[in-house]
Protein backbone atom coordinates (compact mmCIF):
# COMPACT_ATOMS: atom_id res chain seq x y z
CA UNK A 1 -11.70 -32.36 4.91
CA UNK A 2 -12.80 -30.27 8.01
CA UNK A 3 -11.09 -28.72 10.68
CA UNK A 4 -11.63 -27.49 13.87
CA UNK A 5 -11.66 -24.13 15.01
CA UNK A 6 -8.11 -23.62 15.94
CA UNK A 7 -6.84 -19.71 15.03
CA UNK A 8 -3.96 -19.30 12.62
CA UNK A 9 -1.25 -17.06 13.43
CA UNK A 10 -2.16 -13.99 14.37
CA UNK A 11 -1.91 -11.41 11.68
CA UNK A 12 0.26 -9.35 13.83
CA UNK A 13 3.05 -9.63 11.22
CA UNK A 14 0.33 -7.68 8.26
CA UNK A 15 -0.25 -5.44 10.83
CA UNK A 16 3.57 -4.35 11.38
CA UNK A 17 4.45 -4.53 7.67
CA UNK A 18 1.39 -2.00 7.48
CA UNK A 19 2.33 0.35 9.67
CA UNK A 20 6.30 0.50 8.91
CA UNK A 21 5.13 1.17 5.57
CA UNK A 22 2.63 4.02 6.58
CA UNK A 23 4.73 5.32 8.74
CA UNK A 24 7.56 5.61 6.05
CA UNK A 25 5.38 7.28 3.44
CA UNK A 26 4.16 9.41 6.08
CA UNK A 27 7.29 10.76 6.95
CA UNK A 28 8.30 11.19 3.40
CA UNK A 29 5.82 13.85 2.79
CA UNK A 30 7.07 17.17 4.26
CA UNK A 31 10.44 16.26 3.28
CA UNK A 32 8.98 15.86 -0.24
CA UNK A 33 7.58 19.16 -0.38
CA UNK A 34 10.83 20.64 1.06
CA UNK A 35 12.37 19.55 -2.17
CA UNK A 36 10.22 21.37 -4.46
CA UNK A 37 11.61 24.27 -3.61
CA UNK A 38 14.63 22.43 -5.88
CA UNK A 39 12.85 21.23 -8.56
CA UNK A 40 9.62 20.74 -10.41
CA UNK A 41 7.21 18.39 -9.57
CA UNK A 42 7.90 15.77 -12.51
CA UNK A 43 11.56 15.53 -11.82
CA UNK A 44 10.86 14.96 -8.10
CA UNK A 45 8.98 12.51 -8.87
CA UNK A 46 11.48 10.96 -11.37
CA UNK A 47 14.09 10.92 -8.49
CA UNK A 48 12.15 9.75 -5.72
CA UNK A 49 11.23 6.73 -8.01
CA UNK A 50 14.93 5.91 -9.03
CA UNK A 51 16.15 5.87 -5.64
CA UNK A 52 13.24 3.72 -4.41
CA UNK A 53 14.56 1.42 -7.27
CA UNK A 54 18.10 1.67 -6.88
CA UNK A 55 17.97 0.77 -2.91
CA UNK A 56 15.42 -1.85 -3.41
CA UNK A 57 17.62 -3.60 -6.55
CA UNK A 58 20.39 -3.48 -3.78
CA UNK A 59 17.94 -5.27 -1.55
CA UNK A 60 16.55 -7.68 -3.68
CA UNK A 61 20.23 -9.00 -5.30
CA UNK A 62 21.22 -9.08 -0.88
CA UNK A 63 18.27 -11.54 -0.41
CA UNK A 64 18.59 -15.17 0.51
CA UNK A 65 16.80 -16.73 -2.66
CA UNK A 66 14.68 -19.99 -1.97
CA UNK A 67 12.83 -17.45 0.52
CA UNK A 68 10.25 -15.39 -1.82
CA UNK A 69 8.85 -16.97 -5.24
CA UNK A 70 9.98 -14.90 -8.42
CA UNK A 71 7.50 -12.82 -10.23
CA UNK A 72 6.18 -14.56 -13.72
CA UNK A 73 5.04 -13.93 -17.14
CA UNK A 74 1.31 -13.65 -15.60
CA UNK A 75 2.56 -11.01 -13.22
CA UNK A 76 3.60 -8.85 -15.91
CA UNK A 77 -0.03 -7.05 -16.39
CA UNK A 78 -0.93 -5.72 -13.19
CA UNK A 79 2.21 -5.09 -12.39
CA UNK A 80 2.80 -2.89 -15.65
CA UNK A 81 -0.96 -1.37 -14.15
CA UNK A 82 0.57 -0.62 -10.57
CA UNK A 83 3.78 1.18 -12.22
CA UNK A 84 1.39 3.28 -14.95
CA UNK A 85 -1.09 4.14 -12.14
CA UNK A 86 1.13 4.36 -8.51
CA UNK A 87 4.82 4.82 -9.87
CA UNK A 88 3.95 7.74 -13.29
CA UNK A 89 0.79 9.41 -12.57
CA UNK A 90 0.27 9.31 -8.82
CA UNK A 91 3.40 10.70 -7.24
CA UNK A 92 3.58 13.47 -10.02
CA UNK A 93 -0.43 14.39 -8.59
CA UNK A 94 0.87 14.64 -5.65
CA UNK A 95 3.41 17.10 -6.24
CA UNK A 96 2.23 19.54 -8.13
CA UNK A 97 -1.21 19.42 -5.60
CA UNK A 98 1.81 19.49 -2.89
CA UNK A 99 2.60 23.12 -4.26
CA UNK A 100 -0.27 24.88 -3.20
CA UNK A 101 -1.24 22.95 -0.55
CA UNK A 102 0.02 22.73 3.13
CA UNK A 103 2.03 19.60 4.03
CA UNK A 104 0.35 18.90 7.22
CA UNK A 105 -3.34 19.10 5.16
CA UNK A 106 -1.60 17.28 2.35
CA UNK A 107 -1.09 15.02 4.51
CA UNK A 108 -4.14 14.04 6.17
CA UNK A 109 -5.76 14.18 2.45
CA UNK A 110 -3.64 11.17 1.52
CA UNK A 111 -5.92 9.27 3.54
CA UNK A 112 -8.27 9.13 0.78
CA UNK A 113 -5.74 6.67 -0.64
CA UNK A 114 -7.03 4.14 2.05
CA UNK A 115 -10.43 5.02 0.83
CA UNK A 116 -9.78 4.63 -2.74
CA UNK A 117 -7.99 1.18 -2.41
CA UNK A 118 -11.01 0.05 -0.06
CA UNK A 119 -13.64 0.99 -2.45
CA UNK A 120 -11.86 -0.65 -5.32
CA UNK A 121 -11.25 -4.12 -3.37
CA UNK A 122 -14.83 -4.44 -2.79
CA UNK A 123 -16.38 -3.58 -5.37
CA UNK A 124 -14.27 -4.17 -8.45
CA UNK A 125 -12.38 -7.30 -6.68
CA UNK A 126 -15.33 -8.31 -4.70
CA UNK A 127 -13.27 -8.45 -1.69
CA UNK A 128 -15.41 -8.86 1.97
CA UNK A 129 -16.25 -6.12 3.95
CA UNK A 130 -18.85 -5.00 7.03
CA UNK A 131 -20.74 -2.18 8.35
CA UNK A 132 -17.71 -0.96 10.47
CA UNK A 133 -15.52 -0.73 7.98
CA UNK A 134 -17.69 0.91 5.91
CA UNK A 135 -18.48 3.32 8.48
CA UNK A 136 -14.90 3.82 8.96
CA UNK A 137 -14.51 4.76 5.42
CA UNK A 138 -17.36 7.23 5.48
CA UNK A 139 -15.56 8.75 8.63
CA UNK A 140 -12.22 9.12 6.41
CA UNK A 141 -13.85 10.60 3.11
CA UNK A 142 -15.71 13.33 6.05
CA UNK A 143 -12.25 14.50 7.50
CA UNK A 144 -10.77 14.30 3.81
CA UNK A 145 -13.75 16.63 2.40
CA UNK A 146 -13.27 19.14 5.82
CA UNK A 147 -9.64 19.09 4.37
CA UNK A 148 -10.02 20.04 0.83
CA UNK A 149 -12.54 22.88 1.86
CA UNK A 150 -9.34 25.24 3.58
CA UNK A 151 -7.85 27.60 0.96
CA UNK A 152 -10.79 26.97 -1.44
CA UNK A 153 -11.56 29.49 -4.16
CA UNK A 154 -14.37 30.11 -5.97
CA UNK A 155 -15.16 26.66 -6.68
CA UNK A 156 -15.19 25.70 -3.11
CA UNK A 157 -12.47 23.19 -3.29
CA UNK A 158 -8.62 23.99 -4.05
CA UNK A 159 -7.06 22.71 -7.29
CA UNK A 160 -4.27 21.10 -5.10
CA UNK A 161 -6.52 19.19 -2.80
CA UNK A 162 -7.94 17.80 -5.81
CA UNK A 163 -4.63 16.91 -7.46
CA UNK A 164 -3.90 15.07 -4.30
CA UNK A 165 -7.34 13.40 -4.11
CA UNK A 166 -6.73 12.46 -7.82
CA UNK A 167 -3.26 11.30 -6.42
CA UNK A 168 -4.96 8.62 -4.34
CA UNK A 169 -7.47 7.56 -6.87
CA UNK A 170 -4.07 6.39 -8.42
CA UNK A 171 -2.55 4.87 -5.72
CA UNK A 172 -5.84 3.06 -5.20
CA UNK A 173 -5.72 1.26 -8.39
CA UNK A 174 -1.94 0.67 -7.70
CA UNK A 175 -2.32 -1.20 -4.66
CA UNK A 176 -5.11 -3.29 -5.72
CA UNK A 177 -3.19 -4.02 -8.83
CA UNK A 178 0.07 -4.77 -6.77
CA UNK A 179 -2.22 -7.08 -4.57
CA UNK A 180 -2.52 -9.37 -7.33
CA UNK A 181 1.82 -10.02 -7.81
CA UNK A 182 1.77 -9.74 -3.53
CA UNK A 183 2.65 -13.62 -3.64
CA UNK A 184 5.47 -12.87 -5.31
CA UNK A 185 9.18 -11.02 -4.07
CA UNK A 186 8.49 -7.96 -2.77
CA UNK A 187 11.93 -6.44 -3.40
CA UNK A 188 11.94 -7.25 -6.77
CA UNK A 189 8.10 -5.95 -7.81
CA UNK A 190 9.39 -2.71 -6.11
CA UNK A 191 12.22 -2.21 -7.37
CA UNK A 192 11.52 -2.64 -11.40
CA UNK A 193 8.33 -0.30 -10.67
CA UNK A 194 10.85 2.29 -8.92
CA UNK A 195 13.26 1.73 -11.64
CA UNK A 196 10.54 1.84 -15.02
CA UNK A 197 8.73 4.68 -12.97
CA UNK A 198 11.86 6.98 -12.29
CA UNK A 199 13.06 6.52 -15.72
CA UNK A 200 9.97 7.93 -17.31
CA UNK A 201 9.63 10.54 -15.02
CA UNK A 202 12.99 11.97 -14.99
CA UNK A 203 12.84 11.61 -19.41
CA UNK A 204 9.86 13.85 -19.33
CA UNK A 205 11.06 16.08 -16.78
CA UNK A 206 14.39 16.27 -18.69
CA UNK A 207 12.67 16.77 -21.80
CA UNK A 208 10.55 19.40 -20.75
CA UNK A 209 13.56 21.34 -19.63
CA UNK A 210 14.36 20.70 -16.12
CA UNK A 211 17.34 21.01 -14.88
CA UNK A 212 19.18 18.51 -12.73
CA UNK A 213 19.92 20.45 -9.14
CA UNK A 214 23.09 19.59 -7.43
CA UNK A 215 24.71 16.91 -6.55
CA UNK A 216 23.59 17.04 -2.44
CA UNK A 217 19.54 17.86 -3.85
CA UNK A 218 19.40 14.77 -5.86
CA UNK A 219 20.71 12.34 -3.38
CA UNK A 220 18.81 13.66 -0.57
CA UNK A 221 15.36 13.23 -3.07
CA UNK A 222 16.75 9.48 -4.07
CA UNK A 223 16.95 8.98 -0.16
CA UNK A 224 13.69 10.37 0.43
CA UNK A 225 12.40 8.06 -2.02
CA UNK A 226 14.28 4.72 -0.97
CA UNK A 227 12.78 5.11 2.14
CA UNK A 228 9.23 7.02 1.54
CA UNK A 229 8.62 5.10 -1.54
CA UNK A 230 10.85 2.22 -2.08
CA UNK A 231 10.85 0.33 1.39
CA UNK A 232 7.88 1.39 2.23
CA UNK A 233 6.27 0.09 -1.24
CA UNK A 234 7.93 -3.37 -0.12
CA UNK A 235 6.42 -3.18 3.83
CA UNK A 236 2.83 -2.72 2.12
CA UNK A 237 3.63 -5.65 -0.56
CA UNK A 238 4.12 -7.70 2.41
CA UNK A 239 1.14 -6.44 4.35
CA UNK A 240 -1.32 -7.48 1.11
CA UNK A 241 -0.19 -10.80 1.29
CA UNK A 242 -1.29 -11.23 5.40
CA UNK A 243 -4.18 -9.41 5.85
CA UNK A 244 -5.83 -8.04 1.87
CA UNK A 245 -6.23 -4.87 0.45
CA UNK A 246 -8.81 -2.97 1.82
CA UNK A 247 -7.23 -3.79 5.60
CA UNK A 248 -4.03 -3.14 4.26
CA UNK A 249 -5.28 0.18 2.89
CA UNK A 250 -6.91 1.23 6.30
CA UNK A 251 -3.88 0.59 8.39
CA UNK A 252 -1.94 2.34 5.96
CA UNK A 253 -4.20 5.31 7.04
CA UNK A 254 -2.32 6.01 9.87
CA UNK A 255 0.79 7.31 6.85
CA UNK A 256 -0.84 10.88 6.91
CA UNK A 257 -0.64 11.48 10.59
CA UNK A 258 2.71 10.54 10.87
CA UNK A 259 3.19 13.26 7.85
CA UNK A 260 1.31 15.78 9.75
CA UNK A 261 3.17 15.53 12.90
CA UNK A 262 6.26 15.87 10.70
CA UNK A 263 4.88 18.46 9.03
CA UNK A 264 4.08 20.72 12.12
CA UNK A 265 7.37 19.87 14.07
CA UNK A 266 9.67 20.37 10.36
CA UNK A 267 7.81 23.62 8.54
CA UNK A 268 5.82 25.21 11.68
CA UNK A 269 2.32 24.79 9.45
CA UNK A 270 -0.16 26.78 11.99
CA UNK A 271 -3.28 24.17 13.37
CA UNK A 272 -6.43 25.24 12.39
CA UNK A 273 -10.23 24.00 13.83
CA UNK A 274 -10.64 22.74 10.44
CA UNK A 275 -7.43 20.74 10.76
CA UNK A 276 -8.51 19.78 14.39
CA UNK A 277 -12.16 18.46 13.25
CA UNK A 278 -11.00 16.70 10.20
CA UNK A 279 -8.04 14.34 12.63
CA UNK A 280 -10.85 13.95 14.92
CA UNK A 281 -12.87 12.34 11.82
CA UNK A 282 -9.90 10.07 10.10
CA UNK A 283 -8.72 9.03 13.67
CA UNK A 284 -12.25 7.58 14.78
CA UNK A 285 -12.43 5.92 10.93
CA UNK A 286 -9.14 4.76 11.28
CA UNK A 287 -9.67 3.04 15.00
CA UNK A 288 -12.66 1.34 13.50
CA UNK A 289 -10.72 0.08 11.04
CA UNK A 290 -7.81 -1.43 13.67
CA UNK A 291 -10.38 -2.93 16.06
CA UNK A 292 -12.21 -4.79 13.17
CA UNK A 293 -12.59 -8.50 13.69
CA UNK A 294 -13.46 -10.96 11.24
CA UNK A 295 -14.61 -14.56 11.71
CA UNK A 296 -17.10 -17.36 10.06
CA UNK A 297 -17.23 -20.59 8.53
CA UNK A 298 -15.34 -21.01 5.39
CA UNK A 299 -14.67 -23.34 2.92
CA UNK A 300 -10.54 -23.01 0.84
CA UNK A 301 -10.85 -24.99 -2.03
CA UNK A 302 -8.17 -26.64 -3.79
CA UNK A 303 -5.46 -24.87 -5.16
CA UNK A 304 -1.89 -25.14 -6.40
CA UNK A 305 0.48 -22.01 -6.16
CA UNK A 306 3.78 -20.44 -4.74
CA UNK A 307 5.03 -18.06 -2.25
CA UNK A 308 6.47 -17.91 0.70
CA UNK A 309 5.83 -19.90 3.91
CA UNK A 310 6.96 -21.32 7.16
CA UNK A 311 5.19 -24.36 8.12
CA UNK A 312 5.81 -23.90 12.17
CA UNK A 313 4.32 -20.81 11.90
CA UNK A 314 1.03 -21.49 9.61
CA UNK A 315 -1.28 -24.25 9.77
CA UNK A 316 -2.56 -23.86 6.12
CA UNK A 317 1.15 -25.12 4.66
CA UNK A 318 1.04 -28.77 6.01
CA UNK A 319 2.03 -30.76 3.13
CA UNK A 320 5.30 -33.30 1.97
CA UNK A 321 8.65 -32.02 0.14
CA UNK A 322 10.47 -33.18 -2.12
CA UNK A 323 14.49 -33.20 -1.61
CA UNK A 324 14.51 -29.88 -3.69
CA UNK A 325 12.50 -27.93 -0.68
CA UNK A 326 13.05 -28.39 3.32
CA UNK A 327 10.10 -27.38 5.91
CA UNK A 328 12.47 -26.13 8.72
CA UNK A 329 12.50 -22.26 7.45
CA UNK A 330 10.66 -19.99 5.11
CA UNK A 331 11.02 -21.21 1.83
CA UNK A 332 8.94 -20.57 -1.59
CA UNK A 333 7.95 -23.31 -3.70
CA UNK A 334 5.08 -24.90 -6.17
CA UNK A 335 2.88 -26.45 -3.56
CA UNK A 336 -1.38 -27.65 -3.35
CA UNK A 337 -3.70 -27.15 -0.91
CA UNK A 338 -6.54 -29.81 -0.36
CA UNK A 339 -9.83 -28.74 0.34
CA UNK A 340 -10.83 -27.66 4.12
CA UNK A 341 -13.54 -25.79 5.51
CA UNK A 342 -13.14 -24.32 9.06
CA UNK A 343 -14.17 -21.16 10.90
CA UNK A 344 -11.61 -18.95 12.36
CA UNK A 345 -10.98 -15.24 12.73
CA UNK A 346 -9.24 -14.60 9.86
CA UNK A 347 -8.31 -11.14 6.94
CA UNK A 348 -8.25 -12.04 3.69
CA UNK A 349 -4.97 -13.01 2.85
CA UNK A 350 -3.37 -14.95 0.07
CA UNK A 351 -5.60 -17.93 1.26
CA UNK A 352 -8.57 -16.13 2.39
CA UNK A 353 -10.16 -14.36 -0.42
CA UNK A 354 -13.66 -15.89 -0.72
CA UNK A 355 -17.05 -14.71 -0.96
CA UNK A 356 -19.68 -13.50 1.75
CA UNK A 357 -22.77 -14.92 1.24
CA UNK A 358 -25.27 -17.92 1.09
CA UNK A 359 -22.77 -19.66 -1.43
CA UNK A 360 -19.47 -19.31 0.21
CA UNK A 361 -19.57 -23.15 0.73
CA UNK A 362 -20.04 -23.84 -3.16
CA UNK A 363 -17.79 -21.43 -4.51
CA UNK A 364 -13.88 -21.62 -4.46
CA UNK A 365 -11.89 -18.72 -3.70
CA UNK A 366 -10.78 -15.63 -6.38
C-alpha cells in the first residue's frame, strides 16, 4: 500500500515534552548543589530519587488507565539498564563532580548528556542522522571541552568536570535504554526507576554513615527530585516516543542553560569569557539541532504492537476495534499496522525508526 505525501501531525507535542523536561532538570541543578551543603553526595542522590518515585507512583495510580499500555516482562531489561546506569551511577557523578565545580559550568557541562545519548543512538542503535546534526554535536562537545578547562590542575582538566562528563556518559546509556520501554506508561517506568534507584542510594549512603538531615532538608531534596528528576524523567519518556533519541537528546540540551541562568540569578556564580565562549558554542549546536528537518521516502513495514494513540490526531493508527477499545480518545491497545511506504517530513518516532540508505525499501524497521 502507498500513500501520498500528506504530513503527519506535527511533532510539536515531542518538542514540548522535550523542553518541559529540560527545563525541569535544568532548574534542578543549582538547587541540587545547594543541598550538598546538607548532605553527601550519595544520600542526595538517594533522596532526589525517592521523591521522583514517590510523586510519580502518586501520578501513575491518578491516571485514567486504558490511556498508556503497561510495561511487560520484555521491558524488564533495559529498563533494569536505565535504573543501573541513569537512576545509581549517574546522579551520584554528578554530585560529587557538583562539589568542586560551579553550578552555572556544571551546568552547561550536562550538555554532554545530549551528546552522549546522540552518539549512542547512532551508532550502537543505528538510529538516522545528517551532517547538521552532527555538526551540532561537534559544536556541543567544543563548548563542553572550553568548560572542563576552568579550574583545571595539573592535568588540565578538573576531576569534577570529569565526574560530570562521566555523569552524562550514564545518562546517555539511560535514555537510549529508556527509549526502548518509551511505548509503554511513562509514569509508571519512572516511578519504579525513582523508587529501585532511591532505595539503593539512600542504603549505601546509610550504610556508609550518613546521617539523615532534618526533617525540612529531606523534603525540600524529595521535591527537588519529583520535579528535577521525576516529572521531568516522564516529559522526556514522552518526548522519545514522538520524535527518537538523539532529537530528544538535543532538545533536551537546552536543560543546562536553564540551570545556568538559575545558577547566576540563585548563587551569584561570576561570568567568565570562558563561560561566555563555551554558551556561544552549545547555543549555535543546539539551534542546529531545533531547525533540523527531516524528510524522504520510506517504507513501515508490518507490525503488531501497543501504546498509546488518538486516531483524529495521527494518520498511522487507522485501523477497526473491537467492542473492548473505542477510537474517539487516546486509548492503548494490541493493534497492526499494514505495510505503507510514503515520504513525509518526519523524526523517528515509535513508527519511524528505519534505516538510511540504498535498502531502506527492503528492510523493515528496528
Amino acid at each position: 500500500m502507498t500513500e501520498g505525501s500528506r504530513p503527519p501531525p506535527a511533532p510539536s507535542a515531542g518538542i514540548v515534552f522535550a523542553t518541559l523536561a529540560a527545563v525541569l532538570f535544568g532548574a534542578s541543578t543549582p538547587f541540587a548543589k545547594l543541598l550538598l551543603g546538607q548532605m553527601p553526595p550519595v544520600l542526595l542522590a538517594g533522596l532526589l530519587y525517592l521523591g521522583s518515585g514517590a510523586g510519580l507512583s502518586l501520578l501513575y495510580l491518578a491516571s485514567r488507565r486504558g490511556r498508556e499500555a503497561p510495561l511487560t516482562r520484555s521491558d524488564a531489561p533495559w529498563l533494569a539498564g536505565a535504573v543501573l546506569f541513569g537512576g545509581v551511577l549517574a546522579p551520584v557523578l554528578l554530585l560529587i563532580g557538583l562539589q568542586t565545580t560551579p553550578a552555572s559550568t556544571s551546568a552547561l557541562l550536562l550538555n554532554l548528556e545530549g551528546v552522549s545519548t546522540a552518539l549512542i543512538a547512532w551508532f550502537v542503535f543505528r538510529e538516522g542522522f545528517d551532517r547538521r546534526i552532527a555538526v551540532g554535536m561537534l559544536l556541543i562537545v567544543a563548548g563542553g571541552v572550553v568548560l572542563s578547562w576552568q579550574g583545571a590542575g595539573d592535568t588540565g582538566v578538573s576531576l569534577g568536570a570529569l565526574a560530570i562528563a562521566a555523569a552524562c556518559l550514564c545518562w546517555g546509556v539511560d535514555n537510549n535504554l529508556t527509549q526502548k520501554v518509551s511505548a509503554s506508561n511513562p509514569y509508571q517506568g519512572a516511578a519504579i526507576k525513582g523508587a529501585v534507584a532511591g532505595a539503593v542510594n539512600t542504603a549505601v549512603a546509610l550504610g556508609l554513615g550518613a546521617h539523615l538531615p532534618s526533617g525540612a532538608v529531606v523534603a525540600g531534596a524529595m521535591l527537588v527530585g519529583f520535579l528535577g528528576y521525576g516529572l521531568s524523567l516522564a516529559f522526556f519518556v514522552l518526548a522519545l516516543r514522538h520524535i527518537g533519541t538523539a532529537r530528544t537528546g538535543a532538545f533536551f540540551s537546552t536543560a543546562p542553560f536553564v540551570g545556568a541562568l538559575v545558577a547566576l540569578a540563585l548563587l551569584r556564580e561570576p561570568v567568565g569569557l570562558l563561560f561566555a565562549g563555551a554558551t556561544a558554542l552549545m547555543a549555535v549546536g543546539v539551534w542546529l539541532h531545533l531547525t533540523e528537518r527531516h524528510a524522504h521516502l520510506h517504507t513501515h513495514f508490518g507490525q503488531a504492537h501497543t501504546h498509546a494513540h488518538a486516531h483524529e490526531r495521527d494518520h498511522h493508527h487507522h485501523h477497526d476495534h473491537g467492542p473492548e477499545a473505542t477510537p474517539t480518545d487516546t486509548h492503548a491497545h494490541p493493534h497492526v499496522h499494514d505495510t505503507l511506504q510514503h515520504a513525509h517530513a518526519h523524526y523517528p518516532d515509535i513508527h519511524h525508526r528505519h534505516g538510511h540508505d540504498d535498502r531502506d525499501s527492503e528492510r523493515p524497521e528496528g
